[in-house]
N, C-alpha and C. Protein backbone atom coordinates (compact mmCIF):
# COMPACT_ATOMS: atom_id res chain seq x y z
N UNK A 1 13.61 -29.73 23.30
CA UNK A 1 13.31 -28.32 23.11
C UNK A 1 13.59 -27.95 21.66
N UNK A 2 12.77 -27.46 21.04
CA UNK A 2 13.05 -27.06 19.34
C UNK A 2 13.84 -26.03 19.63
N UNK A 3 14.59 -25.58 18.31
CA UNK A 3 15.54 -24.45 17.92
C UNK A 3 15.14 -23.46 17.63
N UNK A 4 15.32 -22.35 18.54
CA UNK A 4 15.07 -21.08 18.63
C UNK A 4 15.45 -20.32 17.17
N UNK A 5 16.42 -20.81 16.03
CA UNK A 5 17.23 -20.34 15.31
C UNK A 5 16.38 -20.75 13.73
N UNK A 6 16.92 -19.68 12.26
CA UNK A 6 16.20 -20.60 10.89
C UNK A 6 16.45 -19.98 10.44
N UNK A 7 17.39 -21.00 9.47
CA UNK A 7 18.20 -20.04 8.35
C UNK A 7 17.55 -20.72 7.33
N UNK A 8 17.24 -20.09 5.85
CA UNK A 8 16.82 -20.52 4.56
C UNK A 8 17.66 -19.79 3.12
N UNK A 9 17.61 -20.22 2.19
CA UNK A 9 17.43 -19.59 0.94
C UNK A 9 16.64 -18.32 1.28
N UNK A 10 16.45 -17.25 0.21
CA UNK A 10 15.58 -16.98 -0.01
C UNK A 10 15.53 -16.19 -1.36
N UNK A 11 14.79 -15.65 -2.11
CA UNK A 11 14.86 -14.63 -3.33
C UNK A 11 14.34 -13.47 -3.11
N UNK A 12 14.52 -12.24 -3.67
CA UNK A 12 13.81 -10.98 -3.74
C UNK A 12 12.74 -11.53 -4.31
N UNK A 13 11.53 -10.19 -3.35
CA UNK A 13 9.85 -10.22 -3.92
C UNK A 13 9.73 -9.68 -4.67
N UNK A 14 8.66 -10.14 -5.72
CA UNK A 14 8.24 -8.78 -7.16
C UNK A 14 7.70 -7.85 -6.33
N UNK A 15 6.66 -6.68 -7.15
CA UNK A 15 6.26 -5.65 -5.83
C UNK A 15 4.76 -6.65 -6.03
N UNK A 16 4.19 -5.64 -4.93
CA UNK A 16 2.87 -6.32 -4.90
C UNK A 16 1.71 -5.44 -4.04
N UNK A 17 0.80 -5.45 -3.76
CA UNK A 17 -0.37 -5.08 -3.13
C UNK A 17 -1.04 -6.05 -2.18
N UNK A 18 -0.94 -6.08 -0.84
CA UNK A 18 -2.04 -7.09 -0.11
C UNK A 18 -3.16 -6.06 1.12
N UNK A 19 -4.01 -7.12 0.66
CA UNK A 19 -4.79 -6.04 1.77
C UNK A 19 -5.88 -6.93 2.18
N UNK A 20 -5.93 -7.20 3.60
CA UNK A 20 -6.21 -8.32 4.34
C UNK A 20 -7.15 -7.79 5.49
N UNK A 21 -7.97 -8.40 6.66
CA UNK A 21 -8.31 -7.78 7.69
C UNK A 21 -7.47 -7.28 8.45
N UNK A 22 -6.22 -7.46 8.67
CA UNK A 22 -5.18 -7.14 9.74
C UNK A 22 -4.75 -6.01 9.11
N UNK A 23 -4.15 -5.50 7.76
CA UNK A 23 -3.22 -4.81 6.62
C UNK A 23 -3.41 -4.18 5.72
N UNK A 24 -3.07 -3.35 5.07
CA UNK A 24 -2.35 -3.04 3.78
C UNK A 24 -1.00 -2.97 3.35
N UNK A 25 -0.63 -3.84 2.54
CA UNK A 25 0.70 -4.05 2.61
C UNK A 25 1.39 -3.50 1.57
N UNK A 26 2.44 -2.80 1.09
CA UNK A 26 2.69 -2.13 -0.19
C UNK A 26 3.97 -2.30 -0.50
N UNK A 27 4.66 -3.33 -1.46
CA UNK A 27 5.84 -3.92 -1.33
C UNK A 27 6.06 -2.86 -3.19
N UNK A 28 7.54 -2.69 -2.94
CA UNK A 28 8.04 -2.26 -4.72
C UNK A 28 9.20 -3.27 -5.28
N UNK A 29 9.08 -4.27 -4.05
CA UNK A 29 10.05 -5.42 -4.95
C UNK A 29 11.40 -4.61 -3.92
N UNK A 30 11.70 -3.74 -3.36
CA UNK A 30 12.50 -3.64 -2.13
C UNK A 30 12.46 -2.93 -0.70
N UNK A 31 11.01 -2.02 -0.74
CA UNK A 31 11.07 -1.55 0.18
C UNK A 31 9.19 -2.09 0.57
N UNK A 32 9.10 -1.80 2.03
CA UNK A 32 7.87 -2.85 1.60
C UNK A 32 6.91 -1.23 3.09
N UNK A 33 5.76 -0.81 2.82
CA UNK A 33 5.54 -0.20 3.81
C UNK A 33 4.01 -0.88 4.43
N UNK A 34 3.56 -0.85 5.66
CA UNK A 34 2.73 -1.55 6.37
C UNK A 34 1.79 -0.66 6.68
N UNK A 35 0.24 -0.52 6.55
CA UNK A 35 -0.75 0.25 7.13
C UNK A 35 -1.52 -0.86 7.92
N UNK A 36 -1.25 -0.76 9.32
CA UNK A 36 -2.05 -1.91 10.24
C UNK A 36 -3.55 -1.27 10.38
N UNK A 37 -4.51 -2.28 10.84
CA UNK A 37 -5.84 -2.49 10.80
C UNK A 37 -6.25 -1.25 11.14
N UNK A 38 -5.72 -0.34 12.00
CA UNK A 38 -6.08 0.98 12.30
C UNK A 38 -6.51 1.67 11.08
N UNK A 39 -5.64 1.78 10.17
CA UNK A 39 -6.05 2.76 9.00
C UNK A 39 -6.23 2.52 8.08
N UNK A 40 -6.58 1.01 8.18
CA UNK A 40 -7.59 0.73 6.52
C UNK A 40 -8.45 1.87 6.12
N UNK A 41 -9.49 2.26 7.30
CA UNK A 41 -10.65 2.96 6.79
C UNK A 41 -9.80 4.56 6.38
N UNK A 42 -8.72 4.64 6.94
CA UNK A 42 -8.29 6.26 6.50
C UNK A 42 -7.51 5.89 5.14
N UNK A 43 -6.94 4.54 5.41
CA UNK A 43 -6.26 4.56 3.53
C UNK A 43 -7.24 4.43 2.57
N UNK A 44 -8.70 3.72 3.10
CA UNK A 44 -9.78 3.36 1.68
C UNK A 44 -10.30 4.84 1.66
N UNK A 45 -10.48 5.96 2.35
CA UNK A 45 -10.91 7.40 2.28
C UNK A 45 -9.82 7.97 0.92
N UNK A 46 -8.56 8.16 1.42
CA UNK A 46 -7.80 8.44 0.79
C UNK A 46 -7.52 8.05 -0.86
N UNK A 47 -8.02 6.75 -1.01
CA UNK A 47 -7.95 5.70 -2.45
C UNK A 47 -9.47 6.15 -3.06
N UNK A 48 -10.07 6.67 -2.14
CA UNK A 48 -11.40 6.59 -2.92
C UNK A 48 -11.62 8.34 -3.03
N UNK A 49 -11.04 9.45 -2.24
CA UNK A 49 -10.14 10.50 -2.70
C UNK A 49 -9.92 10.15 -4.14
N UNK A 50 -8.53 9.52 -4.34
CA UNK A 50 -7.55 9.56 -5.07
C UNK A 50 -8.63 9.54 -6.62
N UNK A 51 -9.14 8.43 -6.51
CA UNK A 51 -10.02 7.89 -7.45
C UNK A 51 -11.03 9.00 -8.25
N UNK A 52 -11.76 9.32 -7.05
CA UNK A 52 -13.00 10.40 -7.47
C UNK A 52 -12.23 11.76 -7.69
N UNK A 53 -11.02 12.00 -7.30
CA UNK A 53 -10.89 13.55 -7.87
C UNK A 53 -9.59 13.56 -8.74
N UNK A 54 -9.07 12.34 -9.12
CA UNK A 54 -7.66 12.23 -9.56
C UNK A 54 -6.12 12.25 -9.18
N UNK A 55 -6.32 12.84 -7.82
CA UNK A 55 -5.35 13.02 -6.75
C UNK A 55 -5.71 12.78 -5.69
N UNK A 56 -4.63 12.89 -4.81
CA UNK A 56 -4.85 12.53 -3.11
C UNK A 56 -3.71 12.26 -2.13
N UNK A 57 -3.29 13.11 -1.73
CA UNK A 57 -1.78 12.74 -0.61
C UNK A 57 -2.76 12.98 0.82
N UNK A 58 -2.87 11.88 2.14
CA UNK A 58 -2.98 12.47 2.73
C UNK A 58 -1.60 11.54 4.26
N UNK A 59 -1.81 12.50 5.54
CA UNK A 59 -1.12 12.38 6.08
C UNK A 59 -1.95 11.82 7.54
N UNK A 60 -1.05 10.46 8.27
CA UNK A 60 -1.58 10.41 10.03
C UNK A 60 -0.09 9.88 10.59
N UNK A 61 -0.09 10.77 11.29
CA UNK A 61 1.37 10.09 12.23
C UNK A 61 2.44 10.25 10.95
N UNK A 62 3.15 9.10 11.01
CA UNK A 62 4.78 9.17 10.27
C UNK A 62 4.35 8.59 8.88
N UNK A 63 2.72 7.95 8.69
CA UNK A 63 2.37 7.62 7.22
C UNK A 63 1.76 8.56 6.54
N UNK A 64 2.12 8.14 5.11
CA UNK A 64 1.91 8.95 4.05
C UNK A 64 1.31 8.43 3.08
N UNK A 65 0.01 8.59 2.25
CA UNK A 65 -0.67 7.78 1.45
C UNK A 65 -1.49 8.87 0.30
N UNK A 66 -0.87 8.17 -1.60
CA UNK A 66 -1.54 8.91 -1.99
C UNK A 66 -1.25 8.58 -3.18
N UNK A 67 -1.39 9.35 -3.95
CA UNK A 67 -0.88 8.82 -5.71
C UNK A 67 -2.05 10.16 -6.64
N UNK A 68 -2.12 9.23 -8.02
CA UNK A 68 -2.35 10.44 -8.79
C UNK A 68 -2.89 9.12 -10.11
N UNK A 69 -4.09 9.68 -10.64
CA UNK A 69 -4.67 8.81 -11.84
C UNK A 69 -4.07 9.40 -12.95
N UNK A 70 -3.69 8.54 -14.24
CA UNK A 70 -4.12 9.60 -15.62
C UNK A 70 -4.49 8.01 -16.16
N UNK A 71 -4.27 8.40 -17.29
CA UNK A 71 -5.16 7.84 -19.31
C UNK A 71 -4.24 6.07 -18.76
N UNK A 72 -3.43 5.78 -18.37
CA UNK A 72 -2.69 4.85 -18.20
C UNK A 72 -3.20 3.77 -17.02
N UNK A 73 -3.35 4.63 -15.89
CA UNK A 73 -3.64 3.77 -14.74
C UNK A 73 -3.30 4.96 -13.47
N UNK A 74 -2.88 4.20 -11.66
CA UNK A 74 -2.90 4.58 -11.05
C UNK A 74 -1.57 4.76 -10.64
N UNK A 75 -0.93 5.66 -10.08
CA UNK A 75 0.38 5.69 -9.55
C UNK A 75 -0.02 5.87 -8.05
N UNK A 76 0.62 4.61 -6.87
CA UNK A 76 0.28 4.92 -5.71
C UNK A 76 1.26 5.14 -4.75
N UNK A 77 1.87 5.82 -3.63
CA UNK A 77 2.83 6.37 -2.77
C UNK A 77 2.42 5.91 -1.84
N UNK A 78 3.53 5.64 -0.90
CA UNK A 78 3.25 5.49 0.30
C UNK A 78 4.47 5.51 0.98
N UNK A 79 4.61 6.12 2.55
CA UNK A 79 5.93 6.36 3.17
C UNK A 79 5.38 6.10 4.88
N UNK A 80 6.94 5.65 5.31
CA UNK A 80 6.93 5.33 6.66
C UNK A 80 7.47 6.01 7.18
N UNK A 81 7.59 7.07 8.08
CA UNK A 81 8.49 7.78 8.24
C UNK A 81 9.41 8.71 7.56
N UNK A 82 10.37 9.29 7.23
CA UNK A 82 11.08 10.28 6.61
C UNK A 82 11.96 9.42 5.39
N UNK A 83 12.62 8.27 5.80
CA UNK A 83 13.42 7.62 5.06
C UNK A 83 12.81 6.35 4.12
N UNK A 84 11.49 5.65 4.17
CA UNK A 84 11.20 4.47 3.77
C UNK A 84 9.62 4.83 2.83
N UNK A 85 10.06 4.51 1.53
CA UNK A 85 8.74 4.89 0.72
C UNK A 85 8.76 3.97 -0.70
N UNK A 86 7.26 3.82 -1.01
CA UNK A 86 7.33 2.80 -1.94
C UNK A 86 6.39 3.46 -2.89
N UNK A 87 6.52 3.12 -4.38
CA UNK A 87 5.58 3.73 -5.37
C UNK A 87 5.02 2.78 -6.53
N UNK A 88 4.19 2.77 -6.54
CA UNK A 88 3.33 1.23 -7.71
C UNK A 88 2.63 1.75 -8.56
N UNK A 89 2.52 1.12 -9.84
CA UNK A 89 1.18 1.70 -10.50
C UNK A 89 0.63 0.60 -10.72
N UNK A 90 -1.03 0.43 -10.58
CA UNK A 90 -1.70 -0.31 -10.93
C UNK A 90 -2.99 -0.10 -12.03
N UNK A 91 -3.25 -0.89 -12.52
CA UNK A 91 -4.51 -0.70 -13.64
C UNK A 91 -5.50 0.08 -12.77
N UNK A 92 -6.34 0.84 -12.90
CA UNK A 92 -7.72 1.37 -12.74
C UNK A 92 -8.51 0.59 -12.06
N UNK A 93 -8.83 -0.52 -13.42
CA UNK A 93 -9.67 -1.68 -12.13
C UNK A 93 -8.89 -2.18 -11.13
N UNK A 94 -7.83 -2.42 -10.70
CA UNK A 94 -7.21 -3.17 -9.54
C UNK A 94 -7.30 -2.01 -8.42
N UNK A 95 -7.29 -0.89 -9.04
CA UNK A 95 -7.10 0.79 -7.80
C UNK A 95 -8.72 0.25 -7.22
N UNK A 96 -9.43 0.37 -8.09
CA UNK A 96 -10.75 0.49 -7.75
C UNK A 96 -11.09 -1.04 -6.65
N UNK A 97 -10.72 -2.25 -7.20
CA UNK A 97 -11.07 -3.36 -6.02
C UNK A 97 -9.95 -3.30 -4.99
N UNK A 98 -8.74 -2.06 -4.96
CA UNK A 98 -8.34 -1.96 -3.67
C UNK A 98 -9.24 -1.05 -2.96
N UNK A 99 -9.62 -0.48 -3.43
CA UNK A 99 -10.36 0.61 -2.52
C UNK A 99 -11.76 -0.28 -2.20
N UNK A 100 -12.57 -1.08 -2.67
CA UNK A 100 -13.33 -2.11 -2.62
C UNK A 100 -13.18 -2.80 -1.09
N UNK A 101 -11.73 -3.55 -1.38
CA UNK A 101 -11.11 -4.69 -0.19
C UNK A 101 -11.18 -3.45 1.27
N UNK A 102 -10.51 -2.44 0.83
CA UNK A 102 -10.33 -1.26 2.07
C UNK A 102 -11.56 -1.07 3.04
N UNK A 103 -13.03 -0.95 2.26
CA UNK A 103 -14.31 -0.57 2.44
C UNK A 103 -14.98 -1.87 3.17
N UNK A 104 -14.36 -3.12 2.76
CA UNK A 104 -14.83 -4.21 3.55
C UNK A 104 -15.20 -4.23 4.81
């Protein structure tokens, strides 16, 4: 019978962006928040919001998704509930092929 049990090493993650058929995943290097397959299409609305008018907070259930463009790049938010929230900025073009991957 294998071992139910697994211990490893491990290191802190840089932050990062994934966005997959199952996900959107939004890590800041410590807090990490999850948008499952349900609301891709309401987070790529929201990113493509964000994009075309410069802003965009919107709200479903206990998530929170949104950010704000200027001259620099994108600043993006996101929260799970009341206590757990993560904030990234990414280049322009990377905002834009997330909202791309979202639309898939």
């Amino acid at each position: 019978m294998a071992s139910q049990s697994f211990v490893s090493p491990a290191t802190e993650s840089s932050p990062f962006v994934h966005v997959d058929e199952r996900a959107l995943i939004l890590c800041d290097g410590r807090s990490t928040v999850l948008f499952e397959q349900a609301r891709r299409r309401w987070a790529a609305e929201t990113l493509r919001v964000l994009l075309d008018e410069g802003r965009a907070t919107r709200t479903q259930g206990d998530r929170t998704f949104g950010g704000f463009t200027d001259d620099d790049g994108v600043t993006l938010y996101a929260f799970a509930g009341s206590s757990l929230g993560v904030a990234l900025r990414l280049p322009t073009g990377a905002a834009q092929s997330l909202r791309d991957a979202l639309e898939a």
